[in-house]
PDB file of N, CA and C in Angstrom:
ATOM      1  N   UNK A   1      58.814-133.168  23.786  1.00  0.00           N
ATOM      2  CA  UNK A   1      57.472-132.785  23.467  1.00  0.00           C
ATOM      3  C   UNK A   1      57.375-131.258  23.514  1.00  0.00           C
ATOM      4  N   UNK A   2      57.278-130.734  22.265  1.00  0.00           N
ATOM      5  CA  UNK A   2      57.254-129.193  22.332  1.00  0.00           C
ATOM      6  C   UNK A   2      55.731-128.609  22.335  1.00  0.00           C
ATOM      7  N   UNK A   3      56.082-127.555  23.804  1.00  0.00           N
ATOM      8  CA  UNK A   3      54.885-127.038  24.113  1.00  0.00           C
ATOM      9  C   UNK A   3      54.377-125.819  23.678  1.00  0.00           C
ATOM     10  N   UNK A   4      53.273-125.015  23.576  1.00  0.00           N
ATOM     11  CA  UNK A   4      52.510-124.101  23.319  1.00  0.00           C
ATOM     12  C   UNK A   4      51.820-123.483  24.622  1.00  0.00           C
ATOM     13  N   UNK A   5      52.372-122.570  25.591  1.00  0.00           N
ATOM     14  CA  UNK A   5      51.852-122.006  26.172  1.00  0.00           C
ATOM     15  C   UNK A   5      51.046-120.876  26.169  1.00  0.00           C
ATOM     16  N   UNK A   6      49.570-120.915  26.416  1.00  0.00           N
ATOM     17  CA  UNK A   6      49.413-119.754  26.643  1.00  0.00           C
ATOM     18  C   UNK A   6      48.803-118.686  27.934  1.00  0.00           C
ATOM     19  N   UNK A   7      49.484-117.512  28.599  1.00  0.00           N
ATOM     20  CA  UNK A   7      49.000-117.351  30.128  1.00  0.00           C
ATOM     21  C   UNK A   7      48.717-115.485  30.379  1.00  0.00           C
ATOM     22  N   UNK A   8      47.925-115.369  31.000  1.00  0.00           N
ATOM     23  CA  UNK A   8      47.241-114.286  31.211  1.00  0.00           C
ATOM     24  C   UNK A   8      47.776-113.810  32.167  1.00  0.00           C
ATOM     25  N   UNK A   9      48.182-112.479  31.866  1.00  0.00           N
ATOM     26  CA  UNK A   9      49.122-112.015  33.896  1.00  0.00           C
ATOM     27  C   UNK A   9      48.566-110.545  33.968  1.00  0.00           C
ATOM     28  N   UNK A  10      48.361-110.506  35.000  1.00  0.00           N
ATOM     29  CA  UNK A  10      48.053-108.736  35.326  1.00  0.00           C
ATOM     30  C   UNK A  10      49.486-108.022  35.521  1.00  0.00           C
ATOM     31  N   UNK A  11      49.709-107.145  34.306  1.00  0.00           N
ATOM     32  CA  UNK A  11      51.034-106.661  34.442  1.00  0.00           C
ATOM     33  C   UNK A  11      50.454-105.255  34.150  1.00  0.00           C
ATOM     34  N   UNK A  12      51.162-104.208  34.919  1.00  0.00           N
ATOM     35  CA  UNK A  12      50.487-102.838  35.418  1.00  0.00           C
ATOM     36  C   UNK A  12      51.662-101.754  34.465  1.00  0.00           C
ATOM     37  N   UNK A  13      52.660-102.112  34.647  1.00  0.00           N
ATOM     38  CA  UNK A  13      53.713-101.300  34.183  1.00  0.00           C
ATOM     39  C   UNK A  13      54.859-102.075  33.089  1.00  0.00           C
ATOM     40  N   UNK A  14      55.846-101.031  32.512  1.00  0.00           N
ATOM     41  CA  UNK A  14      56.941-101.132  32.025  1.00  0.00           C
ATOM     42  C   UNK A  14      57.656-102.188  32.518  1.00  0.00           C
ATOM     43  N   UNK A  15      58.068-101.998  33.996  1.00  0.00           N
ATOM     44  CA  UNK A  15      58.685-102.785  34.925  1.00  0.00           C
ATOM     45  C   UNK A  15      58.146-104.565  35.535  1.00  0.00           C
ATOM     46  N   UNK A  16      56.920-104.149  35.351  1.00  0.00           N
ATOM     47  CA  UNK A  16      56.296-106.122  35.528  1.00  0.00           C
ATOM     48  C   UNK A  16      56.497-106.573  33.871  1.00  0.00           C
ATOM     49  N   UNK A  17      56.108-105.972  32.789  1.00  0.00           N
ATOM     50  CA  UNK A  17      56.663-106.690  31.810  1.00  0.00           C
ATOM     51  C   UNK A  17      57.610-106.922  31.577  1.00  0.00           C
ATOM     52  N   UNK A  18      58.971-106.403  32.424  1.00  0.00           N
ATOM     53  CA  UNK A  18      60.258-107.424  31.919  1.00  0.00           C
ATOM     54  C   UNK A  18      60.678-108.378  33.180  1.00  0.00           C
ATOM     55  N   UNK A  19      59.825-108.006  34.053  1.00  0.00           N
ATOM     56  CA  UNK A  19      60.129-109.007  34.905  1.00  0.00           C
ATOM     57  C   UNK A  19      59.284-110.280  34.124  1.00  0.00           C
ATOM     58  N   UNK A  20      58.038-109.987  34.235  1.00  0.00           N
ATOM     59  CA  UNK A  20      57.204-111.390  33.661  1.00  0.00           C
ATOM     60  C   UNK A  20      58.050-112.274  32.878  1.00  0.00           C
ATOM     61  N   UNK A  21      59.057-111.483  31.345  1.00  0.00           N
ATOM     62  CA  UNK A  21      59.703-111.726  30.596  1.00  0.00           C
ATOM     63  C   UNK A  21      61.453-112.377  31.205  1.00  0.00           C
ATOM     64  N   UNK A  22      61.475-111.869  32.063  1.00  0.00           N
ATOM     65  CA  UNK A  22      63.057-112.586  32.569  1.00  0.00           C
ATOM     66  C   UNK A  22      62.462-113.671  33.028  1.00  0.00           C
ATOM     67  N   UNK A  23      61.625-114.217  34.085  1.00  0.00           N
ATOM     68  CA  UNK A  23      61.333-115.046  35.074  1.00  0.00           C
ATOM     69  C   UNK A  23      61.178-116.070  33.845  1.00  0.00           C
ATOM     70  N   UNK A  24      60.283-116.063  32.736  1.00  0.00           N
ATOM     71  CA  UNK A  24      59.669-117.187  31.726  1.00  0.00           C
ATOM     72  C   UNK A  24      61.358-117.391  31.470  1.00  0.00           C
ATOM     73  N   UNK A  25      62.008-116.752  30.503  1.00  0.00           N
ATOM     74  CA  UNK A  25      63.257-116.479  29.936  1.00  0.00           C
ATOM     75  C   UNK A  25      64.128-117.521  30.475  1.00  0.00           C
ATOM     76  N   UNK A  26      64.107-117.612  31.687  1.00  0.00           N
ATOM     77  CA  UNK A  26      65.211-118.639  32.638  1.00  0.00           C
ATOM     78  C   UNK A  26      64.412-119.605  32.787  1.00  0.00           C
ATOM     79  N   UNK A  27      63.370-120.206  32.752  1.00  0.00           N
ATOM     80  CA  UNK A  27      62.539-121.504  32.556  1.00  0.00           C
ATOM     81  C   UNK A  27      63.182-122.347  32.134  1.00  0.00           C
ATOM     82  N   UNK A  28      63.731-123.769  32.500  1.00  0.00           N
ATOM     83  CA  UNK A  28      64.115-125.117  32.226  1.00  0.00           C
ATOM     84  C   UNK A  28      63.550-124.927  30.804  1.00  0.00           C
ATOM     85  N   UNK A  29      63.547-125.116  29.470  1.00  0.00           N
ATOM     86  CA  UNK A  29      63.157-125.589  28.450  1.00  0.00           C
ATOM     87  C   UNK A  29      62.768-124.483  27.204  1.00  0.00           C
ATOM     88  N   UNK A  30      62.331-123.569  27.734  1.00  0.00           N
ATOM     89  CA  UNK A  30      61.831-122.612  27.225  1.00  0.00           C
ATOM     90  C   UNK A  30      62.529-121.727  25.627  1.00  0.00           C
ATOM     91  N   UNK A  31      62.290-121.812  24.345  1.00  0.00           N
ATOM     92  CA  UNK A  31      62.750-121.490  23.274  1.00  0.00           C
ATOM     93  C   UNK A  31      62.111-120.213  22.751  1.00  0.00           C
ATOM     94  N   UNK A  32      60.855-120.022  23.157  1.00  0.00           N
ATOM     95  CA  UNK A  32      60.200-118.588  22.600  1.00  0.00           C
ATOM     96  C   UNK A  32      59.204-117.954  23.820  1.00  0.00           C
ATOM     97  N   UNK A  33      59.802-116.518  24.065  1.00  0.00           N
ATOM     98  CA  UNK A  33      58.901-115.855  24.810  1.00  0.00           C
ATOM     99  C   UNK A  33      57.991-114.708  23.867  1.00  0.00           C
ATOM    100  N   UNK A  34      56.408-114.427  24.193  1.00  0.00           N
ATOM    101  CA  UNK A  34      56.576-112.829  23.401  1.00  0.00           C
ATOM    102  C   UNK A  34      55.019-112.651  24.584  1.00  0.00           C
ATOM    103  N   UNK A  35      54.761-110.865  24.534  1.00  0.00           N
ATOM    104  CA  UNK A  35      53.916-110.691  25.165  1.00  0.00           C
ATOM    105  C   UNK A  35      52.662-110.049  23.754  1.00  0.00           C
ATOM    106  N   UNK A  36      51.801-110.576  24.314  1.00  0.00           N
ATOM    107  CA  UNK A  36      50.974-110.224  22.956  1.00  0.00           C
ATOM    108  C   UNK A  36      49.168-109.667  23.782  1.00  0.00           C
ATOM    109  N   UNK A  37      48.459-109.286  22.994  1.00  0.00           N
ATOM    110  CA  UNK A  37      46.903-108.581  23.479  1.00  0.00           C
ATOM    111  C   UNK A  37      47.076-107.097  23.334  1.00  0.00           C
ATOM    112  N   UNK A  38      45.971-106.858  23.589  1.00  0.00           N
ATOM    113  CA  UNK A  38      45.775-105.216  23.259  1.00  0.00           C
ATOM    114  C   UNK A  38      46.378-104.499  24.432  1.00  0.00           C
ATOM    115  N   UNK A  39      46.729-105.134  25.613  1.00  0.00           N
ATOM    116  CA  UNK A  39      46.685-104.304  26.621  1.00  0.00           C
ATOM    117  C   UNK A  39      47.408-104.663  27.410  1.00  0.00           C
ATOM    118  N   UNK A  40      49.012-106.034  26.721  1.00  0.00           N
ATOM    119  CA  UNK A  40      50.158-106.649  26.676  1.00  0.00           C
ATOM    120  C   UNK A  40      49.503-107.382  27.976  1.00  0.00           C
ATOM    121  N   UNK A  41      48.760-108.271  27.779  1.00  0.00           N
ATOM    122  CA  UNK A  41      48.766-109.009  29.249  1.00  0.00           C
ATOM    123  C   UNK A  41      48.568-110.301  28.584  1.00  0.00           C
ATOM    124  N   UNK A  42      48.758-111.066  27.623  1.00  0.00           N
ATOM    125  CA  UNK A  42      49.091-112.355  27.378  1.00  0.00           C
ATOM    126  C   UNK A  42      50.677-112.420  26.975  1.00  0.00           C
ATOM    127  N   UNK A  43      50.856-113.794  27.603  1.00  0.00           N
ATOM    128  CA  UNK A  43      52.439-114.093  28.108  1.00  0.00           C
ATOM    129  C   UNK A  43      52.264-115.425  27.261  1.00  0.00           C
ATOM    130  N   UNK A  44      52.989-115.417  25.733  1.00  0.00           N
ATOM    131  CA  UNK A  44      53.083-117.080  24.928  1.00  0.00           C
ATOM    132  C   UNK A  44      54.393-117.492  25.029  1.00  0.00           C
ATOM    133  N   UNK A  45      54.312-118.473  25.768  1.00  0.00           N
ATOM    134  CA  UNK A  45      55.700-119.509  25.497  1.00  0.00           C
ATOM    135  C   UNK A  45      55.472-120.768  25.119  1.00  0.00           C
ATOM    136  N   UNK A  46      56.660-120.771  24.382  1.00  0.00           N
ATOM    137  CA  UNK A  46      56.867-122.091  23.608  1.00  0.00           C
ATOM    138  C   UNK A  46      58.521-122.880  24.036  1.00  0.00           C
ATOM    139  N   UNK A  47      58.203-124.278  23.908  1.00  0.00           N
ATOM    140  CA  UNK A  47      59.248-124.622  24.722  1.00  0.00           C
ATOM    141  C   UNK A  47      59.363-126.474  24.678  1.00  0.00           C
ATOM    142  N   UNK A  48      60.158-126.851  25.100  1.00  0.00           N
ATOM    143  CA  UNK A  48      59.916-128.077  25.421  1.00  0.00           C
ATOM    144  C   UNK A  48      60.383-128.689  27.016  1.00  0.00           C
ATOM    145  N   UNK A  49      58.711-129.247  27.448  1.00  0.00           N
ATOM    146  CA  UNK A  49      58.546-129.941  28.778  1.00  0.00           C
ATOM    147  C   UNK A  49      58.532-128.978  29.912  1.00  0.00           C
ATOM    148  N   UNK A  50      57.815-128.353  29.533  1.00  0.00           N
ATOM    149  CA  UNK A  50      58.126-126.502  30.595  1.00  0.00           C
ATOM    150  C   UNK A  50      56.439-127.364  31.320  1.00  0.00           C
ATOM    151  N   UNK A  51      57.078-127.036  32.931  1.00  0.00           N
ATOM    152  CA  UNK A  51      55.660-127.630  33.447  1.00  0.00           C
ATOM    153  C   UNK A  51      54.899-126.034  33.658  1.00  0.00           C
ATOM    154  N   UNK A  52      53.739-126.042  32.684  1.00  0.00           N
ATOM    155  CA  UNK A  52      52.616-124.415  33.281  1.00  0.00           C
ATOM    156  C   UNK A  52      52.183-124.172  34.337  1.00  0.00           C
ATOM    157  N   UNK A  53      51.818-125.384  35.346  1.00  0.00           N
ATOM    158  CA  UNK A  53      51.741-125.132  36.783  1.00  0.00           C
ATOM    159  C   UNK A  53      52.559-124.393  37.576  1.00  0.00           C
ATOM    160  N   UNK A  54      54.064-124.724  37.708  1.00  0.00           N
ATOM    161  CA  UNK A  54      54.904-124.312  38.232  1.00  0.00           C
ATOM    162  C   UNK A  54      55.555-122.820  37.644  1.00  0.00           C
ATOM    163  N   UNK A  55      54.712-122.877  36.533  1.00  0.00           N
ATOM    164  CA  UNK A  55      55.500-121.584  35.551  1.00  0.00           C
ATOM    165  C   UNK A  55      54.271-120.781  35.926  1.00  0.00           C
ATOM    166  N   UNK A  56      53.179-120.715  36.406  1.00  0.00           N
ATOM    167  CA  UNK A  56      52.021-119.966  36.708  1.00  0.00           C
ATOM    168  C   UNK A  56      52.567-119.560  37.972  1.00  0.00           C
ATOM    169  N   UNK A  57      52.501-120.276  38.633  1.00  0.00           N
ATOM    170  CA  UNK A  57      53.101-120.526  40.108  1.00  0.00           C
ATOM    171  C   UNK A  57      54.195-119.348  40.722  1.00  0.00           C
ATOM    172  N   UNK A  58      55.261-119.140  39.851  1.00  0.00           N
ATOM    173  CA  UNK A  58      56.589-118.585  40.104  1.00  0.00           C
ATOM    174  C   UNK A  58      55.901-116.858  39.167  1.00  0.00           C
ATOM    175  N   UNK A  59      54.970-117.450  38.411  1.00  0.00           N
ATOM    176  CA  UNK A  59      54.345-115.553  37.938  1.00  0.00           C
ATOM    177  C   UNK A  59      53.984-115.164  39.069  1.00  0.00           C
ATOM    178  N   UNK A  60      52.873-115.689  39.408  1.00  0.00           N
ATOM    179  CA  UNK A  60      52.195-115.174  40.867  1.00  0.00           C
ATOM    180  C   UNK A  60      52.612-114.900  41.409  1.00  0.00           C
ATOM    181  N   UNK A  61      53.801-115.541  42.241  1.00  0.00           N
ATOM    182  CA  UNK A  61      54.787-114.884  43.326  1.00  0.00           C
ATOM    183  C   UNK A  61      55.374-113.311  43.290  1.00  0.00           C
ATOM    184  N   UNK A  62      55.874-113.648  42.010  1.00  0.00           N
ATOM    185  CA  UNK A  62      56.652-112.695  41.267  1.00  0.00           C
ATOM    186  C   UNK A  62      56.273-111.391  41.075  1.00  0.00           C
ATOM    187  N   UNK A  63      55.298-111.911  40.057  1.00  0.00           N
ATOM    188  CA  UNK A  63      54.314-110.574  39.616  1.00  0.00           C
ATOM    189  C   UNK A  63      53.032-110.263  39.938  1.00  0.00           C
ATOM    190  N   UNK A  64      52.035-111.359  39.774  1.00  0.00           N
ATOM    191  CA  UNK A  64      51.059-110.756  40.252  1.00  0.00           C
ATOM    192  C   UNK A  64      49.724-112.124  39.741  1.00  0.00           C
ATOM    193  N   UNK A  65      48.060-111.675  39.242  1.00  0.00           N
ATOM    194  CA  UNK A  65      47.485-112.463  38.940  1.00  0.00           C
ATOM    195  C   UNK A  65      47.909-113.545  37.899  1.00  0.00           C
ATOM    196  N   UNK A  66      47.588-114.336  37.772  1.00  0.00           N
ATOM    197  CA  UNK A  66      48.375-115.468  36.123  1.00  0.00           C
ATOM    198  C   UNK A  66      47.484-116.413  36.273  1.00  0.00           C
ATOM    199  N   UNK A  67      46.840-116.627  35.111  1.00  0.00           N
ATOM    200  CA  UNK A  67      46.153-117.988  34.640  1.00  0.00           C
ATOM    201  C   UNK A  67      46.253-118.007  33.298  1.00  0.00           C
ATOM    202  N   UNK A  68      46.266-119.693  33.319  1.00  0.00           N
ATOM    203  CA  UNK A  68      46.521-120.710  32.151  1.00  0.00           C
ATOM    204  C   UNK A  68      45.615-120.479  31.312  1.00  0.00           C
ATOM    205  N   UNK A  69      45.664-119.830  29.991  1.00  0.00           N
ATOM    206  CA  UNK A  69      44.620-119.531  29.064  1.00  0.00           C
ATOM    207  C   UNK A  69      44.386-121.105  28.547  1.00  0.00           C
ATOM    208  N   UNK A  70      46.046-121.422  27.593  1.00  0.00           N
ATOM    209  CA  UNK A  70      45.773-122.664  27.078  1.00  0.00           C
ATOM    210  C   UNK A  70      47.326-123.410  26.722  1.00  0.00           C
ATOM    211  N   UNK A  71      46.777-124.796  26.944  1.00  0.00           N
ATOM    212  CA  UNK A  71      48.244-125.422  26.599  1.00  0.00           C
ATOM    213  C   UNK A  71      48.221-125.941  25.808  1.00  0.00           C
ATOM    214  N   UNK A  72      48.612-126.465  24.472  1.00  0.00           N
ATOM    215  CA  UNK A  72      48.797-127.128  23.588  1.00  0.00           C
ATOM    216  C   UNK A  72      50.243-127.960  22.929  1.00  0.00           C
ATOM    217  N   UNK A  73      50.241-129.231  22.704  1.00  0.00           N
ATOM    218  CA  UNK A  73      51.368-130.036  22.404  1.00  0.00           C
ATOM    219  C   UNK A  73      51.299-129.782  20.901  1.00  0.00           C
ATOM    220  N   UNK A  74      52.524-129.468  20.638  1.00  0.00           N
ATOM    221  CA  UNK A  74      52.885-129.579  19.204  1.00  0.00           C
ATOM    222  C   UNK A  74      53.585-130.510  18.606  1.00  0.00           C
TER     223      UNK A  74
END
């Protein structure tokens, strides 16, 4: 079941956007990362069976604020 993620992260610098980007990157399932918005703080992945809880979960730790804009099955 291929997914459509989409997630909001407070990323401050150069340096939280490639972290944000490695951490998704190594995700069980995961086929497309990109950071997109005016002000690079939406995080879209696409993937198959990637749980967003746990992928919100491991941002937070990591980096910083993260919420689930939207999920969608394709």
């Amino acid at each position: 079941m291929k997914q459509k993620i989409v997630l909001k992260v407070a990323m401050h610098c150069q340096k939280c956007h490639r972290k944000a980007l490695k951490i998704v990157a190594v995700t069980d399932g995961v086929t497309f990362v990109s950071i997109e918005g005016d002000f690079k703080e939406i995080v879209v992945v696409i993937g198959d069976n990637i749980d967003p809880v746990k992928l919100t979960a491991k941002l937070r730790k990591k980096v910083g604020a993260t919420e689930i804009i939207s999920v969608v099955t394709m």
